[in-house]
Protein backbone atom coordinates (compact mmCIF):
# COMPACT_ATOMS: atom_id res chain seq x y z
CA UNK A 1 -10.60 -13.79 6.64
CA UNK A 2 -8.38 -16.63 4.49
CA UNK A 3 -7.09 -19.50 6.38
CA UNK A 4 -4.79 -21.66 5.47
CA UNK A 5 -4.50 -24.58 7.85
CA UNK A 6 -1.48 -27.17 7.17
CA UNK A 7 -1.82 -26.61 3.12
CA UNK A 8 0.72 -28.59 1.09
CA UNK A 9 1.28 -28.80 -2.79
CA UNK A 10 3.54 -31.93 -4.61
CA UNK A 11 3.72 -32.23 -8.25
CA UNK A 12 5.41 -35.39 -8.64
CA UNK A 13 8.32 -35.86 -6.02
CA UNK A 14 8.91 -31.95 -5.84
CA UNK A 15 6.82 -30.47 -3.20
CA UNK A 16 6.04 -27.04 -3.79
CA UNK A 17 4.56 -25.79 -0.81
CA UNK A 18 5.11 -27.24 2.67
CA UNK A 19 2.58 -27.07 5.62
CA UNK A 20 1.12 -23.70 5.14
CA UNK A 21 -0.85 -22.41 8.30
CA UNK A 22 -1.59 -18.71 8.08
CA UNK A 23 -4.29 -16.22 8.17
CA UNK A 24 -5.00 -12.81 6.35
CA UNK A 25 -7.21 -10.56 7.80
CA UNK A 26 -9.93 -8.58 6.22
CA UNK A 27 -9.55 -5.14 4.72
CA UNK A 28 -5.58 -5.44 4.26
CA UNK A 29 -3.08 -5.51 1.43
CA UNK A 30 -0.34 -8.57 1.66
CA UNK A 31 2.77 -8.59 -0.72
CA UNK A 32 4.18 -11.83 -1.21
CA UNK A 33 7.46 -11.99 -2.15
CA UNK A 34 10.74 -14.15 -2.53
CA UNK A 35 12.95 -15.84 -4.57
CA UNK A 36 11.95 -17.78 -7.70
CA UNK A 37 10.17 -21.09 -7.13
CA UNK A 38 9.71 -20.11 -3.47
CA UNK A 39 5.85 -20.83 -4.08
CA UNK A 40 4.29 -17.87 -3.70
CA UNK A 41 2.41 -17.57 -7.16
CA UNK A 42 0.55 -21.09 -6.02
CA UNK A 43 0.06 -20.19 -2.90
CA UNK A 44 -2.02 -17.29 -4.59
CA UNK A 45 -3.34 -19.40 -7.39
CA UNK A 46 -4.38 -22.09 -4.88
CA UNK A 47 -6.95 -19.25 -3.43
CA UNK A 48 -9.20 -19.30 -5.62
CA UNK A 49 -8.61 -22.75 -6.87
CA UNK A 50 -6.84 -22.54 -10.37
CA UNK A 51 -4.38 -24.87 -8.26
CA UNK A 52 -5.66 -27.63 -5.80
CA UNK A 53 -3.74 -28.11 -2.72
CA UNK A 54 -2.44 -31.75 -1.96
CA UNK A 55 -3.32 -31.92 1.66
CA UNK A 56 -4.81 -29.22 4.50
CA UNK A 57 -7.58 -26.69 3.72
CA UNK A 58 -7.90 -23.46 2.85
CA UNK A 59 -11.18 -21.41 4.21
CA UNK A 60 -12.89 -18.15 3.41
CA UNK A 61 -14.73 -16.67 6.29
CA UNK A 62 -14.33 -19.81 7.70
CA UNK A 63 -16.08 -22.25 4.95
CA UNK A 64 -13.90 -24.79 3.43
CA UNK A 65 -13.53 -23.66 -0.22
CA UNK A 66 -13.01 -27.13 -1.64
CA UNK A 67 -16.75 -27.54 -0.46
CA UNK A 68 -17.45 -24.76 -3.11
CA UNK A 69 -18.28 -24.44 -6.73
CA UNK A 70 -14.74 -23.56 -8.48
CA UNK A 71 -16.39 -20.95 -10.84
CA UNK A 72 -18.83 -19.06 -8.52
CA UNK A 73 -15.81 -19.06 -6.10
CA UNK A 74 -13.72 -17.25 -9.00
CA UNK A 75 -16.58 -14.78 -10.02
CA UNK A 76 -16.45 -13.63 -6.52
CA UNK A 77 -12.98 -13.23 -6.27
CA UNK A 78 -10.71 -10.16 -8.77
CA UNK A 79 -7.81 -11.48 -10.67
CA UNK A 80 -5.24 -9.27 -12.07
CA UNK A 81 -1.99 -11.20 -14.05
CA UNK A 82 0.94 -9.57 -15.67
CA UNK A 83 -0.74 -10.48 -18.85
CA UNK A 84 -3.48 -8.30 -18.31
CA UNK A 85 -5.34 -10.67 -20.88
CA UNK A 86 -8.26 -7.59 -21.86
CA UNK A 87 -10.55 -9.37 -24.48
CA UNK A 88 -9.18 -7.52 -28.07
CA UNK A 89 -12.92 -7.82 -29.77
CA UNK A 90 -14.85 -5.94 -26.00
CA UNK A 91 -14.68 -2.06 -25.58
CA UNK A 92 -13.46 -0.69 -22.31
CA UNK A 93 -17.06 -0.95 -20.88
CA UNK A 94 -17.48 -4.77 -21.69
CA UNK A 95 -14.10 -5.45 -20.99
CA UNK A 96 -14.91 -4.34 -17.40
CA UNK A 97 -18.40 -5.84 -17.14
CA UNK A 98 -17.39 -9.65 -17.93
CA UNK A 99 -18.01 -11.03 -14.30
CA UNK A 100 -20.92 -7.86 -13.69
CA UNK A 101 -22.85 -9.78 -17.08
CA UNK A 102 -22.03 -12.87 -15.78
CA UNK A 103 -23.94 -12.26 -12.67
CA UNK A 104 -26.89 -11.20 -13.79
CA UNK A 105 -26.57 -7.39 -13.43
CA UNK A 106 -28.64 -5.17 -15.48
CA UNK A 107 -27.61 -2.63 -18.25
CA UNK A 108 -27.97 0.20 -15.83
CA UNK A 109 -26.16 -0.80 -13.33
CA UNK A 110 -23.10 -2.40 -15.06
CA UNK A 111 -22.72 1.00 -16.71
CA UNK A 112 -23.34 3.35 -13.47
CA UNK A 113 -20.36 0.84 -12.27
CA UNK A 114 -18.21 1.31 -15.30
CA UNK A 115 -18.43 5.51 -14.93
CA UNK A 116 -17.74 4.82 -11.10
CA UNK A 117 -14.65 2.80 -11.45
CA UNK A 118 -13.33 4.74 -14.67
CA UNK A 119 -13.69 7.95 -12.39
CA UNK A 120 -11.41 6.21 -9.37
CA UNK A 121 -8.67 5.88 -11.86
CA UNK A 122 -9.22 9.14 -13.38
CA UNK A 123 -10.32 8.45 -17.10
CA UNK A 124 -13.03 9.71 -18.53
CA UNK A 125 -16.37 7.61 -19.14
CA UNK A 126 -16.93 9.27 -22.55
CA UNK A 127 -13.30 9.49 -23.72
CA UNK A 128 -12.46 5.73 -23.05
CA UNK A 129 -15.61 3.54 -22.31
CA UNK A 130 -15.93 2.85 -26.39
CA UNK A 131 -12.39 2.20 -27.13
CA UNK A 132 -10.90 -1.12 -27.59
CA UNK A 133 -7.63 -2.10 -25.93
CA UNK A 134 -5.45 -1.95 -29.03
CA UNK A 135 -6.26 1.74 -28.78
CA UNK A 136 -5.09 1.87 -25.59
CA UNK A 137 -1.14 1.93 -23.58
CA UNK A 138 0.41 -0.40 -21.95
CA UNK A 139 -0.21 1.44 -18.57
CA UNK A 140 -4.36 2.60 -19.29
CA UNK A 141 -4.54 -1.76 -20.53
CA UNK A 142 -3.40 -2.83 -16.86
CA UNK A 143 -5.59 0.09 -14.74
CA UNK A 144 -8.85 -1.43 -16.85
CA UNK A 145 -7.70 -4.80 -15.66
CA UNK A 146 -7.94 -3.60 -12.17
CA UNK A 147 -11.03 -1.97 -12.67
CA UNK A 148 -12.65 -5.49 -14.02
CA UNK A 149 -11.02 -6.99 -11.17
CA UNK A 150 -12.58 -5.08 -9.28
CA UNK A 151 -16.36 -4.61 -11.06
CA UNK A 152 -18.27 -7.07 -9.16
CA UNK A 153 -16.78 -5.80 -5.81
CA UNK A 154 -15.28 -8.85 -4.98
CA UNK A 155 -14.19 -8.91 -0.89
CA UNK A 156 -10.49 -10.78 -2.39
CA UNK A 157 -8.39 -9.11 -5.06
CA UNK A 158 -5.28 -11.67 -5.93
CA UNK A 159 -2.95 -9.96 -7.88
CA UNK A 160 -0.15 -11.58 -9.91
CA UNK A 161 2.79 -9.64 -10.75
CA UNK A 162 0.36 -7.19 -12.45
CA UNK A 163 2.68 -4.39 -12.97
CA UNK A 164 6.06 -6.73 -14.02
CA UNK A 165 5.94 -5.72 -17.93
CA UNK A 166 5.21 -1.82 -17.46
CA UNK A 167 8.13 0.76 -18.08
CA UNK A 168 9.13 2.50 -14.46
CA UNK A 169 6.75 5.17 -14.66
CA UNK A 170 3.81 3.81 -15.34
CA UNK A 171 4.30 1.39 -13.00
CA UNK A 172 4.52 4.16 -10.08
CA UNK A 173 1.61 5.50 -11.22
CA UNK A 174 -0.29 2.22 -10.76
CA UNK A 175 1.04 1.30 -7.83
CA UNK A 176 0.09 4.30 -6.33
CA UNK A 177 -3.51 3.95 -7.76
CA UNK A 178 -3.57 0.50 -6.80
CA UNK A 179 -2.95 1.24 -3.30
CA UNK A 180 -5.38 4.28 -3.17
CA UNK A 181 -7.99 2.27 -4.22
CA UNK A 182 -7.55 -0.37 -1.35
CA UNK A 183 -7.57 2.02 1.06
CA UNK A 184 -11.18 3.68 -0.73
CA UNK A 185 -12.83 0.37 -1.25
CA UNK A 186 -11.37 -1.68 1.48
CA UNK A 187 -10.52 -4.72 0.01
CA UNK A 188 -8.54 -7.71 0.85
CA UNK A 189 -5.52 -7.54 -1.57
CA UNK A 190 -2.85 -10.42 -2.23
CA UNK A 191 -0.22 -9.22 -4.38
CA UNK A 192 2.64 -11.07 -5.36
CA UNK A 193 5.93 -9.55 -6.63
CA UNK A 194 9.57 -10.33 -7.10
CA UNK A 195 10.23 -6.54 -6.68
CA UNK A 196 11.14 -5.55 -2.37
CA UNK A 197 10.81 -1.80 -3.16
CA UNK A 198 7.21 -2.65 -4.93
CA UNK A 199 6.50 -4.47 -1.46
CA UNK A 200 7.73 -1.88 0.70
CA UNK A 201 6.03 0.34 -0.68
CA UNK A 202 2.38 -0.99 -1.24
CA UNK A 203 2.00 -3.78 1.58
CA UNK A 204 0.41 -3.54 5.25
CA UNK A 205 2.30 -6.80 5.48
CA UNK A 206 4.68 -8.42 3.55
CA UNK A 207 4.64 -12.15 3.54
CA UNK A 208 8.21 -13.51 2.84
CA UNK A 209 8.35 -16.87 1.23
CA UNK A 210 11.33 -19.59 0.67
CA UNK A 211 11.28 -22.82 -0.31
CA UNK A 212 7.27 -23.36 0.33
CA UNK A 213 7.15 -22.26 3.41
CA UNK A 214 6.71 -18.55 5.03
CA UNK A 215 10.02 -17.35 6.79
CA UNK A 216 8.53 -13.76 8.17
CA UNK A 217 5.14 -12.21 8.09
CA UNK A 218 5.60 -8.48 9.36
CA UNK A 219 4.54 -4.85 7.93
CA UNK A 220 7.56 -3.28 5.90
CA UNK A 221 8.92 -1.01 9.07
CA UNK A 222 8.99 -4.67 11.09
CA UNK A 223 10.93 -6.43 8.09
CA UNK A 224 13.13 -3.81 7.36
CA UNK A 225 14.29 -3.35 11.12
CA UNK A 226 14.06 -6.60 12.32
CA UNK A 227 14.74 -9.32 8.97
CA UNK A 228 13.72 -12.66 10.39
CA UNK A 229 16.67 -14.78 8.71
CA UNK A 230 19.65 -13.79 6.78
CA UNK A 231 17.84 -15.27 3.67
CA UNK A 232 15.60 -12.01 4.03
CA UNK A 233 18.50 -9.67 4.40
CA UNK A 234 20.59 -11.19 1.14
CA UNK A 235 17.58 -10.80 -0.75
CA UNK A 236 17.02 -7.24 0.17
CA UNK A 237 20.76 -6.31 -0.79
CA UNK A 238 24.01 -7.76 -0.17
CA UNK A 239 25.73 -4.68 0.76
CA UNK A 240 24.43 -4.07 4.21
CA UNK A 241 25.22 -0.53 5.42
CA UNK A 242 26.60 -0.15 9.33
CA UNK A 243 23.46 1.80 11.11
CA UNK A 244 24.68 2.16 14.39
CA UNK A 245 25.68 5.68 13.52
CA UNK A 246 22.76 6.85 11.79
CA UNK A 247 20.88 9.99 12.90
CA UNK A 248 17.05 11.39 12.54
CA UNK A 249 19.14 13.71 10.15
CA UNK A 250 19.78 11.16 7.58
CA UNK A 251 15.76 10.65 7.22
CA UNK A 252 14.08 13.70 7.83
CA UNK A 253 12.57 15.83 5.67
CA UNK A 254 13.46 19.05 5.39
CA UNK A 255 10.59 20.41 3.29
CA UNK A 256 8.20 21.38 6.35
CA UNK A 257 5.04 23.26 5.94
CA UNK A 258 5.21 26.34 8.65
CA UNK A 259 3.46 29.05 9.69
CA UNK A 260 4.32 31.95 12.46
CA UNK A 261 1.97 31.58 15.82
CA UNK A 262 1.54 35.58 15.11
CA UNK A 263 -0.01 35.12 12.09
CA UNK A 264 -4.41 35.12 11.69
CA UNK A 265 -6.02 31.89 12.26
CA UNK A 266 -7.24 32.88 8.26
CA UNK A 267 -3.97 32.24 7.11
CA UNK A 268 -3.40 28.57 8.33
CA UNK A 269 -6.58 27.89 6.56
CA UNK A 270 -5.23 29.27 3.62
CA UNK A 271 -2.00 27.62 3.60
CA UNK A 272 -3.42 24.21 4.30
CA UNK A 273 -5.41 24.70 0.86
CA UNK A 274 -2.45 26.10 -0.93
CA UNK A 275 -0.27 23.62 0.22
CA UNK A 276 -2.82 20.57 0.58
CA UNK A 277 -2.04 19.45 4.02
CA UNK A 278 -4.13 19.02 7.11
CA UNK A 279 -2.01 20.30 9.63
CA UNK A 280 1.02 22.80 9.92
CA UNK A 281 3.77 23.29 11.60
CA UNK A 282 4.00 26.49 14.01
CA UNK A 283 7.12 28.57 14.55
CA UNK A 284 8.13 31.91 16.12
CA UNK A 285 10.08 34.65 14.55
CA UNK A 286 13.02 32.27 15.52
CA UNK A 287 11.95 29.68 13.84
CA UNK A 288 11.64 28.09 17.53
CA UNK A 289 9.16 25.39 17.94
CA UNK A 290 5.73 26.33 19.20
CA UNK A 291 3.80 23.20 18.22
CA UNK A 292 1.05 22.07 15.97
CA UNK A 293 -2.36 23.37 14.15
CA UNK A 294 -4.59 21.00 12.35
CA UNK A 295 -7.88 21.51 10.59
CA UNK A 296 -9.65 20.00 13.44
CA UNK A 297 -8.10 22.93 15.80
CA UNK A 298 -9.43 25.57 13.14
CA UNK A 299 -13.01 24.04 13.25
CA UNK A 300 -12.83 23.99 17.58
CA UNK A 301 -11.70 27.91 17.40
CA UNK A 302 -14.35 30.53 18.26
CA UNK A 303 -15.07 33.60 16.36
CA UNK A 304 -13.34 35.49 19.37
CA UNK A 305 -9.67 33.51 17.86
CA UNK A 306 -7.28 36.10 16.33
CA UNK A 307 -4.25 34.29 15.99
CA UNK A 308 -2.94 30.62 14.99
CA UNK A 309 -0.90 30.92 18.68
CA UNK A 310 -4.41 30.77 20.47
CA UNK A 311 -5.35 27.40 18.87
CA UNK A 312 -2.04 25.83 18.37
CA UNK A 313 -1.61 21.88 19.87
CA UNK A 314 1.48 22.06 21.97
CA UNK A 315 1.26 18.20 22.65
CA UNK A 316 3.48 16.81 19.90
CA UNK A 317 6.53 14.71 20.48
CA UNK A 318 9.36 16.25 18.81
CA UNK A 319 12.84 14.79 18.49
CA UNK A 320 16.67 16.06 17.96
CA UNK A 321 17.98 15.76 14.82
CA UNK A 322 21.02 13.86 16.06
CA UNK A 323 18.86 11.43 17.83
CA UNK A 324 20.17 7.92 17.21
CA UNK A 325 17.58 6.78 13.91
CA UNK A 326 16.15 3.62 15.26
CA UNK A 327 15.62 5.57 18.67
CA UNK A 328 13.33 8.04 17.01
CA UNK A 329 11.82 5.09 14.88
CA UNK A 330 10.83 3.71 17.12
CA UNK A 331 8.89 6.34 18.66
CA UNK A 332 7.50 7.41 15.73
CA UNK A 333 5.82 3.56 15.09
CA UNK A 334 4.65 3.92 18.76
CA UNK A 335 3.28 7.48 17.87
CA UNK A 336 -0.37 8.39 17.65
CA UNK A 337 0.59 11.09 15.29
CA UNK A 338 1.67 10.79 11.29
CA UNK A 339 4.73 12.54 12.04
CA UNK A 340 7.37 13.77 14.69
CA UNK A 341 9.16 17.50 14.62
CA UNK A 342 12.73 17.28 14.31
CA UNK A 343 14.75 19.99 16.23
CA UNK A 344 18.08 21.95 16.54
CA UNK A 345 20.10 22.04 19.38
CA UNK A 346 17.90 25.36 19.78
CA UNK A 347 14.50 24.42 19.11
CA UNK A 348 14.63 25.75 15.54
CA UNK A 349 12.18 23.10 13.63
CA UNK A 350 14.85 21.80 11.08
CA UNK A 351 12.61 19.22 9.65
CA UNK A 352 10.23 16.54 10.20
CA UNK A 353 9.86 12.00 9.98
CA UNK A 354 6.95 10.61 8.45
CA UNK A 355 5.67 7.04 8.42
CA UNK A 356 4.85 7.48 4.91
CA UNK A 357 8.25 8.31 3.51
CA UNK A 358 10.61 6.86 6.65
CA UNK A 359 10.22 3.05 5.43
CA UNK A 360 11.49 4.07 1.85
CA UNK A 361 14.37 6.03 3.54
CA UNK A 362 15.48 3.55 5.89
CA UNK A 363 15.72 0.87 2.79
CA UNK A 364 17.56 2.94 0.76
CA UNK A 365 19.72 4.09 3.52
CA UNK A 366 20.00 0.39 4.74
CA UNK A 367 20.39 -2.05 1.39
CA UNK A 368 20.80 0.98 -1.17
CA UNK A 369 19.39 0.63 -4.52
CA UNK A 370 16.95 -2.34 -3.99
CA UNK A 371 15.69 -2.25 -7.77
């Protein structure tokens, strides 16, 4: 847990940040975002202490860090800048070990924990661990600045535009990686960005900042359905989009993984590998809606079950496609399930909303481009 209880930051006249009370929970990832000079790159640097707050206190699991040694505080928390900053004369497996050395860990273990975090991002202990950065791209640079980031498994990650100077793809590829690893290792990420469609898609919460002081806190379906001040909506995108009239049929998906009821309970299993999905969606001949098998149906059936119909989950919400969007939204934030069927006027399954994808969607579909 980080508090921040009435934190303010002057350099001269200008105050910078203005009365900051907040708290971040464990476990999550928080995007902070806004405009230029809105303060949220010393709010972050103010963590762990490369910037000392002017009044109010800021406490880690509830201990005042200005009580605490500046460098052991660092060492415990990952850093990641846009500048990567990778030492030129270290290998790969240095590189990663600073803080590991630093501490005290032995040989062994700093390089079990070099082949364990190389194998997260999917590079090879004995094709990279001996190279130097200069041998390396821009994109393979930034992961191994996560990875040191993350060596000494820090509980905090803080995260400074890290991604700002990679071309497009590579910085997908991160971000994706980025966020797969927080949801593996669990750790409490703060991420700052200029970029909304980085925070959309990588926050639990975004943390909106202007002029020192936090105008929303909210996860990305919140902010994007409910912008707390107009300031939020201009910096989204200035050409707003009427969405009374939207449908579920201007989000859904219409690639949906099916299988007939008729079929043998072998063949679900065998889709779900093929198509690497944990649950499918069951149809008749018709393509009429019959409802739902998951792996955890397949592992309840008996040796007695013939066919998918016999196992099938017929308790899934499903909704029509012309359904008015924030309607179905709604339900589907409300939903225990990842998903919702979309239907025809006849029951035919036409296509299906995910939490996963809906948020970009409804951004694009709300403030267009947002690049």
């Amino acid at each position: 847990m980080i508090e921040f209880n009435q934190v303010s930051k002057s350099y001269g006249q200008t105050q910078i940040i203005k009365d900051l009370t907040f708290k971040l929970e464990e476990g999550k990832l928080y995007v902070f975002i806004g405009p230029s000079g809105c303060g949220k790159t010393t709010t972050l640097k103010m963590i762990n202490r490369l910037i000392e707050p002017n009044g109010g206190n800021i406490k880690i699991n509830g201990e005042d860090i200005s009580h605490l040694n500046a460098v052991q505080l660092r060492r415990n928390i990952g850093y990641v800048i846009q500048q990567i900053g990778l030492f030129p004369n270290m290998t790969v497996e240095e590189n990663i070990c600073v803080v590991p050395r630093m501490l005290k860990w032995s040989k062994e273990k700093c390089h079990e924990r070099v082949k364990e975090l190389l194998e997260l991002v999917h590079m090879k202990y004995e094709r990279y661990a001996k190279k130097y950065p200069t041998q390396l791209s821009g994109g393979q640079q930034q992961r191994i600045g996560v990875l040191r980031a993350l060596a000494a498994q820090p509980p905090i990650v803080l995260m400074d535009e890290p991604f700002g100077a990679l071309d497009p793809l590579a910085r997908e590829v991160l971000q994706d990686e980025v966020k797969s690893l927080q949801k593996k290792l669990h750790k409490t990420i703060i991420f700052v960005t200029h970029d909304m469609e980085e925070a959309l898609k990588m926050a639990d919460v975004i943390v909106f900042m202007e002029k020192g002081r936090i105008i929303q806190m909210a996860s990305p379906q919140e902010m994007l359905t409910n912008p707390a001040s107009d300031t939020i909506r201009e910096f989204m995108g200035k050409h707003v989009k009427n969405t009374h009239f939207l449908k579920v049929s201007d989000f859904m998906d219409e690639q949906v993984v099916k299988v007939s009821h008729s079929r043998p309970v072998i063949e679900a299993t065998e889709v779900m590998k093929r198509k690497k999905v944990d649950s499918l969606i069951v149809t008749d001949q018709r393509n009429t809606f019959k409802g739902v098998i998951t792996i955890e149906d397949l592992k309840k059936g008996t040796k007695g079950t013939l066919t998918i119909g016999e196992l099938l989950n017929k308790e899934v919400r499903v909704v029509k496609k012309d359904m008015d969007a924030k309607e179905a939204f709604n339900l589907l934030i409300k939903s225990e399930n990842d998903y919702l069927v979309v239907v025809g006027n006849n029951k035919e399954v036409v296509g299906i909303i995910d939490k996963t994808n809906m948020v970009e969607t409804m951004a694009e579909a709300l403030w267009g481009d947002l690049a």
